[in-house]
Protein backbone atom coordinates (compact mmCIF):
# COMPACT_ATOMS: atom_id res chain seq x y z
CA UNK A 1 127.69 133.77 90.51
CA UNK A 2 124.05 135.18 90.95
CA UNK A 3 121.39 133.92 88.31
CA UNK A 4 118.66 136.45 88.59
CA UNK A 5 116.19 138.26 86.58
CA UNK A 6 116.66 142.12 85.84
CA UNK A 7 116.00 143.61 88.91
CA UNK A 8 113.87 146.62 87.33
CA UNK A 9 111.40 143.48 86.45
CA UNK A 10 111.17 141.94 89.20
CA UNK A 11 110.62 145.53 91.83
CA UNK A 12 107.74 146.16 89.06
CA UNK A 13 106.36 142.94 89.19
CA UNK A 14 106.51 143.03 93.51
CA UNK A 15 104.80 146.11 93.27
CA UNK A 16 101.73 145.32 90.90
CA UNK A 17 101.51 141.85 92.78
CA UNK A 18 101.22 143.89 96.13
CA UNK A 19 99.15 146.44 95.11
CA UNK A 20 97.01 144.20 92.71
CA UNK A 21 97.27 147.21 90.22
CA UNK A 22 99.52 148.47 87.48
CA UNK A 23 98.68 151.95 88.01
CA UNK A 24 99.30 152.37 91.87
CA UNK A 25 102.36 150.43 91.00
CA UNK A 26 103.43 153.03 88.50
CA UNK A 27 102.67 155.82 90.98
CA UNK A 28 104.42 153.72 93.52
CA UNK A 29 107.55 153.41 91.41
CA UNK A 30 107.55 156.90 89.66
CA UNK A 31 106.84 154.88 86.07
CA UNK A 32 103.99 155.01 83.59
CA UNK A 33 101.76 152.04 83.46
CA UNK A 34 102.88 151.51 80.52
CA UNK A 35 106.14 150.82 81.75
CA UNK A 36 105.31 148.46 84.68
CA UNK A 37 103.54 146.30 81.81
CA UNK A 38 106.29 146.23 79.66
CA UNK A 39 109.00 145.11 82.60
CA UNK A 40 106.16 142.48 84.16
CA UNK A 41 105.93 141.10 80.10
CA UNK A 42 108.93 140.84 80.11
CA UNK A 43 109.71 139.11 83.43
CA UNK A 44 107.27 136.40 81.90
CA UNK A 45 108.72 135.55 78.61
CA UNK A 46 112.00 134.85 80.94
CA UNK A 47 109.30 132.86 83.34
CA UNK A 48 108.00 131.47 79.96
CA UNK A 49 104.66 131.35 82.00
CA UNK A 50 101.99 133.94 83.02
CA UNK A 51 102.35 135.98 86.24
CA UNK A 52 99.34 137.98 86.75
CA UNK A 53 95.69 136.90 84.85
CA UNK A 54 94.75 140.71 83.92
CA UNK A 55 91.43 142.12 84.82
CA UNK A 56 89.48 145.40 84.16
CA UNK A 57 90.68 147.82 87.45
CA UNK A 58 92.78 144.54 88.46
CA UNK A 59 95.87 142.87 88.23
CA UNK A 60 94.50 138.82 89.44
CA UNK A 61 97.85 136.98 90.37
CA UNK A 62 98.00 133.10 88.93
CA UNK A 63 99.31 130.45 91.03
CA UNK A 64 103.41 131.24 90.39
CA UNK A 65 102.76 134.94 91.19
CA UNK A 66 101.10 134.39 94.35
CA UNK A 67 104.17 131.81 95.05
CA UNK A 68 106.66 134.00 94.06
CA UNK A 69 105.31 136.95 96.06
CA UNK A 70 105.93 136.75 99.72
CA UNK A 71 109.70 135.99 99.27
CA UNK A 72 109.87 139.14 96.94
CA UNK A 73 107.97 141.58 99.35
CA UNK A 74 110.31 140.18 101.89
CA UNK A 75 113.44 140.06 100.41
CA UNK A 76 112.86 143.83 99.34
CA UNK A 77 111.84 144.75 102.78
CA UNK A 78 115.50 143.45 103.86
CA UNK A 79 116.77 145.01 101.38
CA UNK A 80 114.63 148.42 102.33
CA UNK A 81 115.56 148.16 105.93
CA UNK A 82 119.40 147.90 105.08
CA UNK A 83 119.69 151.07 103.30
CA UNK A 84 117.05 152.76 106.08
CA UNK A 85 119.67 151.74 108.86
CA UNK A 86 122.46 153.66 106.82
CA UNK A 87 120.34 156.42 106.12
CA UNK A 88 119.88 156.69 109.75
CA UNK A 89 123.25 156.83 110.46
CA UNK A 90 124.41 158.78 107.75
CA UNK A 91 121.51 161.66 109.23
CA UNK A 92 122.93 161.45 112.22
CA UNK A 93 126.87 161.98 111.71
CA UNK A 94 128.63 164.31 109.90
CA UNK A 95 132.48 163.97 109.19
CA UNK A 96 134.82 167.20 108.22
CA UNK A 97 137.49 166.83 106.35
CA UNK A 98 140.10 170.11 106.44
CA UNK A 99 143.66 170.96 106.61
CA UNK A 100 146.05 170.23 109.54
CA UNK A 101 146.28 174.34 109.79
CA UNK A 102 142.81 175.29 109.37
CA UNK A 103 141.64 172.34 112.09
CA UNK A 104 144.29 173.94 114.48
CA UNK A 105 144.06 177.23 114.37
CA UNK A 106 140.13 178.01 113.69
CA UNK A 107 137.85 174.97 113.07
CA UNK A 108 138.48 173.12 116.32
CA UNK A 109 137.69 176.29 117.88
CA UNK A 110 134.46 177.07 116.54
CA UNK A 111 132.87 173.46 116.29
CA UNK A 112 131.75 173.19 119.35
CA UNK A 113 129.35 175.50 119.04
CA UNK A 114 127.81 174.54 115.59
CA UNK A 115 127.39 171.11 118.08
CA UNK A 116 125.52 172.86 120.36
CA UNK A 117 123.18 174.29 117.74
CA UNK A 118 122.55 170.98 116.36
CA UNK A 119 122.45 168.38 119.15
CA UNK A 120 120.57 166.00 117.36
CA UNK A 121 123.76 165.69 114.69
CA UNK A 122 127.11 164.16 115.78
CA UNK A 123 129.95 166.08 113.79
CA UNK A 124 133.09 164.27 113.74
CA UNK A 125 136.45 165.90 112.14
CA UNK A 126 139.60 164.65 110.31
CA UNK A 127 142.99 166.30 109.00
CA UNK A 128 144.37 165.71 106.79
CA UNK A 129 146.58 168.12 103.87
CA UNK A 130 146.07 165.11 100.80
CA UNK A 131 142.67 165.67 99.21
CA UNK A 132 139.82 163.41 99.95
CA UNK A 133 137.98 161.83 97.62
CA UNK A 134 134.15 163.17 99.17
CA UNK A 135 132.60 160.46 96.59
CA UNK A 136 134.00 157.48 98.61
CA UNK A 137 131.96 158.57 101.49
CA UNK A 138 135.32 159.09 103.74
CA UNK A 139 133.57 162.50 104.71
CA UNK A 140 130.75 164.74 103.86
CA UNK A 141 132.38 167.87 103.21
CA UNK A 142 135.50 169.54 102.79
CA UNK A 143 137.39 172.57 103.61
CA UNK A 144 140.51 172.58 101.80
CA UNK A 145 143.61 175.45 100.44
CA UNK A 146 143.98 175.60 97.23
CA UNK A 147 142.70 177.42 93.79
CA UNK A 148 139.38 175.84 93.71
CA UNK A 149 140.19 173.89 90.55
CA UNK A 150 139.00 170.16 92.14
CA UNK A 151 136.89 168.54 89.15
CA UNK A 152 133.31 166.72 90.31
CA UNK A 153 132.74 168.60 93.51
CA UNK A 154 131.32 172.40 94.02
CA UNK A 155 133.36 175.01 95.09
CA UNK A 156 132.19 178.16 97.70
CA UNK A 157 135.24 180.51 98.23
CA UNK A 158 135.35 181.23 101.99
CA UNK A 159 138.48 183.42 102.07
CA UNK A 160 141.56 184.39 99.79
CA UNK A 161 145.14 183.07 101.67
CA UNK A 162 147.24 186.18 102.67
CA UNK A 163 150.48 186.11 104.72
CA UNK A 164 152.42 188.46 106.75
CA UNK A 165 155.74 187.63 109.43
CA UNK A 166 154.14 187.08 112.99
CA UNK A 167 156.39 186.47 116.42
CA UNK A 168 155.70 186.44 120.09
CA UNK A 169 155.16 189.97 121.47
CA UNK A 170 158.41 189.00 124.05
CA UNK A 171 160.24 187.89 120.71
CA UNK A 172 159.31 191.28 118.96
CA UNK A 173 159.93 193.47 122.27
CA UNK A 174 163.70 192.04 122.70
CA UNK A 175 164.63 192.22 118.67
CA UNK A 176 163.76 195.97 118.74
CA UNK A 177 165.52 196.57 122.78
CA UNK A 178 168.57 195.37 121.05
CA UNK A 179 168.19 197.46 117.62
CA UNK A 180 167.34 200.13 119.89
CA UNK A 181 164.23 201.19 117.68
CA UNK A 182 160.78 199.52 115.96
CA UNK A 183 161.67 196.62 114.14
CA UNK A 184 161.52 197.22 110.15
CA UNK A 185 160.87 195.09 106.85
CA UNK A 186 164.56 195.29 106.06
CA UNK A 187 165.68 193.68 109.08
CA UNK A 188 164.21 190.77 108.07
CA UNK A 189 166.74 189.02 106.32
CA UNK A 190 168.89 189.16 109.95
CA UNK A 191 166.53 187.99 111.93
CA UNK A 192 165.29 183.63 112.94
CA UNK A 193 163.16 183.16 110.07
CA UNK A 194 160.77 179.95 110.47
CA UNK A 195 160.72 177.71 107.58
CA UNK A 196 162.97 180.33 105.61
CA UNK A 197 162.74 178.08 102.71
CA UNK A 198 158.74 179.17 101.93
CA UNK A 199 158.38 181.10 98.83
CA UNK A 200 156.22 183.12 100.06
CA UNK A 201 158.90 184.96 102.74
CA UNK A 202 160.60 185.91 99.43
CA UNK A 203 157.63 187.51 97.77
CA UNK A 204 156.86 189.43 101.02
CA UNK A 205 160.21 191.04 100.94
CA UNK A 206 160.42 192.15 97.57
CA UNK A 207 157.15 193.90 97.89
CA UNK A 208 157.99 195.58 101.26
CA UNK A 209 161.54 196.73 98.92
CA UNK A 210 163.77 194.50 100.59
CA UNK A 211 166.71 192.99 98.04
CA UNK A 212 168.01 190.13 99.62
CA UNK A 213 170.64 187.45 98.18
CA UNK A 214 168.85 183.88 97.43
CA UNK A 215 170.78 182.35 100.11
CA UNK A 216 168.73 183.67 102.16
CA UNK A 217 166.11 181.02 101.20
CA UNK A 218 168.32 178.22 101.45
CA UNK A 219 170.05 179.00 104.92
CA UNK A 220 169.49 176.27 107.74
CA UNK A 221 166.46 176.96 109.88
CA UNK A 222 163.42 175.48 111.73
CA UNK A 223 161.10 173.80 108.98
CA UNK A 224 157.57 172.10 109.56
CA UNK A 225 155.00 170.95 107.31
CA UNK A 226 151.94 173.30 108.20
CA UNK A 227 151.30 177.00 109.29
CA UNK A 228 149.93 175.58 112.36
CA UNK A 229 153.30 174.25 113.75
CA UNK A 230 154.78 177.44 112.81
CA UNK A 231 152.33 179.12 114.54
CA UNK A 232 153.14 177.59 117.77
CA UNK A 233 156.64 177.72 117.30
CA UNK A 234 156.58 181.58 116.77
CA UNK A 235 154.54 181.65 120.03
CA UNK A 236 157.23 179.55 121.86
CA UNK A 237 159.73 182.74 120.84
CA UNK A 238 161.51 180.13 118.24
CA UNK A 239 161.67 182.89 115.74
CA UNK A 240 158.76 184.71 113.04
CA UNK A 241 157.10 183.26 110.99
CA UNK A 242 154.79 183.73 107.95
CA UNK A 243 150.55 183.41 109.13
CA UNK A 244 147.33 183.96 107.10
CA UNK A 245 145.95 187.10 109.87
CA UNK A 246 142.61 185.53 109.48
CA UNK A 247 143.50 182.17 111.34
CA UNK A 248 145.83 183.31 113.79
CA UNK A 249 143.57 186.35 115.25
CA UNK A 250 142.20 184.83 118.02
CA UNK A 251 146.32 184.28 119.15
CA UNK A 252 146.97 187.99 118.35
CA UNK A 253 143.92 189.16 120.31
CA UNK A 254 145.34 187.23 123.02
CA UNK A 255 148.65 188.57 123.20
CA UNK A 256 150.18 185.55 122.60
CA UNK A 257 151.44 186.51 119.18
CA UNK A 258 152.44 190.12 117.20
CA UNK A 259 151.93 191.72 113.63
CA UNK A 260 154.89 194.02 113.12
CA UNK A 261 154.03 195.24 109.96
CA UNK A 262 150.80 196.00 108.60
CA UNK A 263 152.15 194.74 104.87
CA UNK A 264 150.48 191.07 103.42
CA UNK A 265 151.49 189.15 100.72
CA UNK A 266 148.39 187.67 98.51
CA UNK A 267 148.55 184.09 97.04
CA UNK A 268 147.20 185.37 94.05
CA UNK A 269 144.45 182.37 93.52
CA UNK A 270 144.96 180.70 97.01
CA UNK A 271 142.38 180.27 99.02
CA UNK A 272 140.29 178.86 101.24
CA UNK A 273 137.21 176.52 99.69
CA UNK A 274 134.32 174.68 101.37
CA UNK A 275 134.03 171.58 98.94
CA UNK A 276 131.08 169.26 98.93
CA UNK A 277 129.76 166.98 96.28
CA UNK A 278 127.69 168.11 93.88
CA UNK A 279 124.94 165.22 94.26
CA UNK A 280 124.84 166.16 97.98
CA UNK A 281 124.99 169.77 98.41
CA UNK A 282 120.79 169.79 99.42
CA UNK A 283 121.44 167.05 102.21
CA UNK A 284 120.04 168.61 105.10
CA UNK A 285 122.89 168.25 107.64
CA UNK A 286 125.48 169.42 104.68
CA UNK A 287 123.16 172.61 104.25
CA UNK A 288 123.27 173.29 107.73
CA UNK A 289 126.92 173.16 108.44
CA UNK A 290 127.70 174.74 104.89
CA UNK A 291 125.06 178.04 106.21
CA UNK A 292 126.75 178.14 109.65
CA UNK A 293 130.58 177.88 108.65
CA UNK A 294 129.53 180.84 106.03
CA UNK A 295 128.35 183.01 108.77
CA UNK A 296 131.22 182.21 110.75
CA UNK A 297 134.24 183.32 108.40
CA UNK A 298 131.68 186.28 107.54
CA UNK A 299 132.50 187.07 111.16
CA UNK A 300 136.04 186.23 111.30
CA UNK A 301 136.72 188.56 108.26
CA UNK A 302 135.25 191.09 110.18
CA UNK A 303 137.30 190.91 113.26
CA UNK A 304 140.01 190.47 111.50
CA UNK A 305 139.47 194.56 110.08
CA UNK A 306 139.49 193.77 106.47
CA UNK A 307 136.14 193.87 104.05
CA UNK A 308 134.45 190.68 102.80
CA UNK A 309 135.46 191.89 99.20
CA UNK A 310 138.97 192.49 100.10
CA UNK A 311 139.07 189.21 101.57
CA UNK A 312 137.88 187.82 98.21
CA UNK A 313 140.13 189.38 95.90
CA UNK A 314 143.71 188.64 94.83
CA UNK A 315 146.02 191.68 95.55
CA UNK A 316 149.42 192.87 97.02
CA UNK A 317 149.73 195.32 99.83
């Protein structure tokens, strides 16, 4: 166990001994003189002897302050030079923290190119669909699904979650050769439904009128714990699945998957939040990634054919 003075004392003391002044130390240590007397007095009466022999426009050091000096100035120059190196390092990486689907489908896509903007800055990413706490310094800043309701952090809404069915274009093309016409909402229920167990496949049927029996929702089926893995599977002709538009556009552009019907279902209150700590939002290297990635959906909403304010509010189609 540590015996040591309070260290508010002894940094006040170390900087009137250095300076030889109470004032610059004040100035030095954002106090009022006033203050840097008060924690030097008191450093003595712990002393129980006299550290600095006061003089008009001078603070005159006796012989235990000029002892006790040089291994304060250097121990706080350690102790300076520790937190610079961390600094340095903590300037000079930036770790992401987002969901398994967002990383997959859009992030990972896009990165590369806030990278090349900002050379000097390392970005690193994680997934991950638990929350991180941002205040253990696991990552910088978040981007995370939810409602936005995460206490000690601040909350930007980039986009509101909407879903519609999605399925390759070859998936789509042979459902419809064998109906013999477009496919339609209420041949849903009898098609190879991915993850048929997701709420949200029920909600998007009832508002395109389609009555189906709750068994439905319980039949056997392909299941997987992110939109990103249905995604793929969809693509791989495993059946349709329900996508947010916004993440899977680049796919759809490609021709590698098909919208069938214009209809989406909102989340009502889902959405998509960048997160950062409140006590951190005016770090430089936050601010910069926080400006880009809000251009960037900006974009994204765009191509995707729907208004920034539709984007933001909570409706049914």
């Amino acid at each position: 166990m540590r015996i040591l003075p309070p260290l508010a004392a002894v940094r006040a003391f170390e900087a009137a001994a250095r300076t030889e002044n109470f004032t610059a130390a004040a100035a030095e240590l954002g106090m009022t003189q006033a203050a840097v007397s008060y924690q030097v007095k008191s450093l003595e009466e712990r002393l129980g002897a006299a550290l600095f022999v006061r003089e008009k426009g001078r603070a005159r050091l006796t012989p235990l302050g000029a002892r006790l000096l040089p291994s304060l100035t250097s121990a706080f120059d350690s102790i300076e030079t520790a937190f610079a190196a961390h600094r340095q390092d903590d300037e000079s990486l930036l770790t992401v923290t987002t969901t398994h689907t967002f990383a997959n489908t859009w992030l990972a896509w896009r990165l590369g190119a806030f990278q090349m903007q900002h050379p000097d800055l390392a970005v690193r990413m994680t997934t991950s669909n638990d929350v991180v706490d941002l205040r253990t310094g696991e990552a910088d800043i978040a981007i995370r699904a939810g409602r936005g309701d995460w206490a000690g952090v601040e909350c930007h809404r980039l986009f509101r979650s909407s879903f519609t069915p999605m399925a390759s274009p070859q998936n789509i093309a042979a459902i419809e050769a064998q109906l013999g016409r477009p496919l339609e909402p209420s041949d849903i229920p009898g098609l190879n439904l991915i993850n048929p167990s997701d709420d949200w496949w029920q909600q998007w049927l009832a508002d395109n009128g389609v009555q189906v029996d709750s068994g439905l929702f319980r039949r056997p089926g392909v299941r997987f714990e992110n939109q990103a893995n249905e995604g793929h599977a969809a693509m791989a002709g495993q059946g349709l699945a329900l996508l947010t538009p916004l993440l899977w556009h680049g796919d759809v552009a490609g021709a590698r998957l098909a919208i069938p019907f214009p209809d989406r279902v909102s989340t009502r209150g889902w959405a998509y939040w960048l997160v950062v700590p409140a006590e951190r939002r005016n770090i430089p290297k936050i601010k910069r990634f926080s400006e880009w990635l809000v251009v960037e959906i900006a974009k994204a909403i765009e191509e995707d054919g729907i208004s920034a304010a539709e984007a933001a509010r909570d409706v049914h189609r």
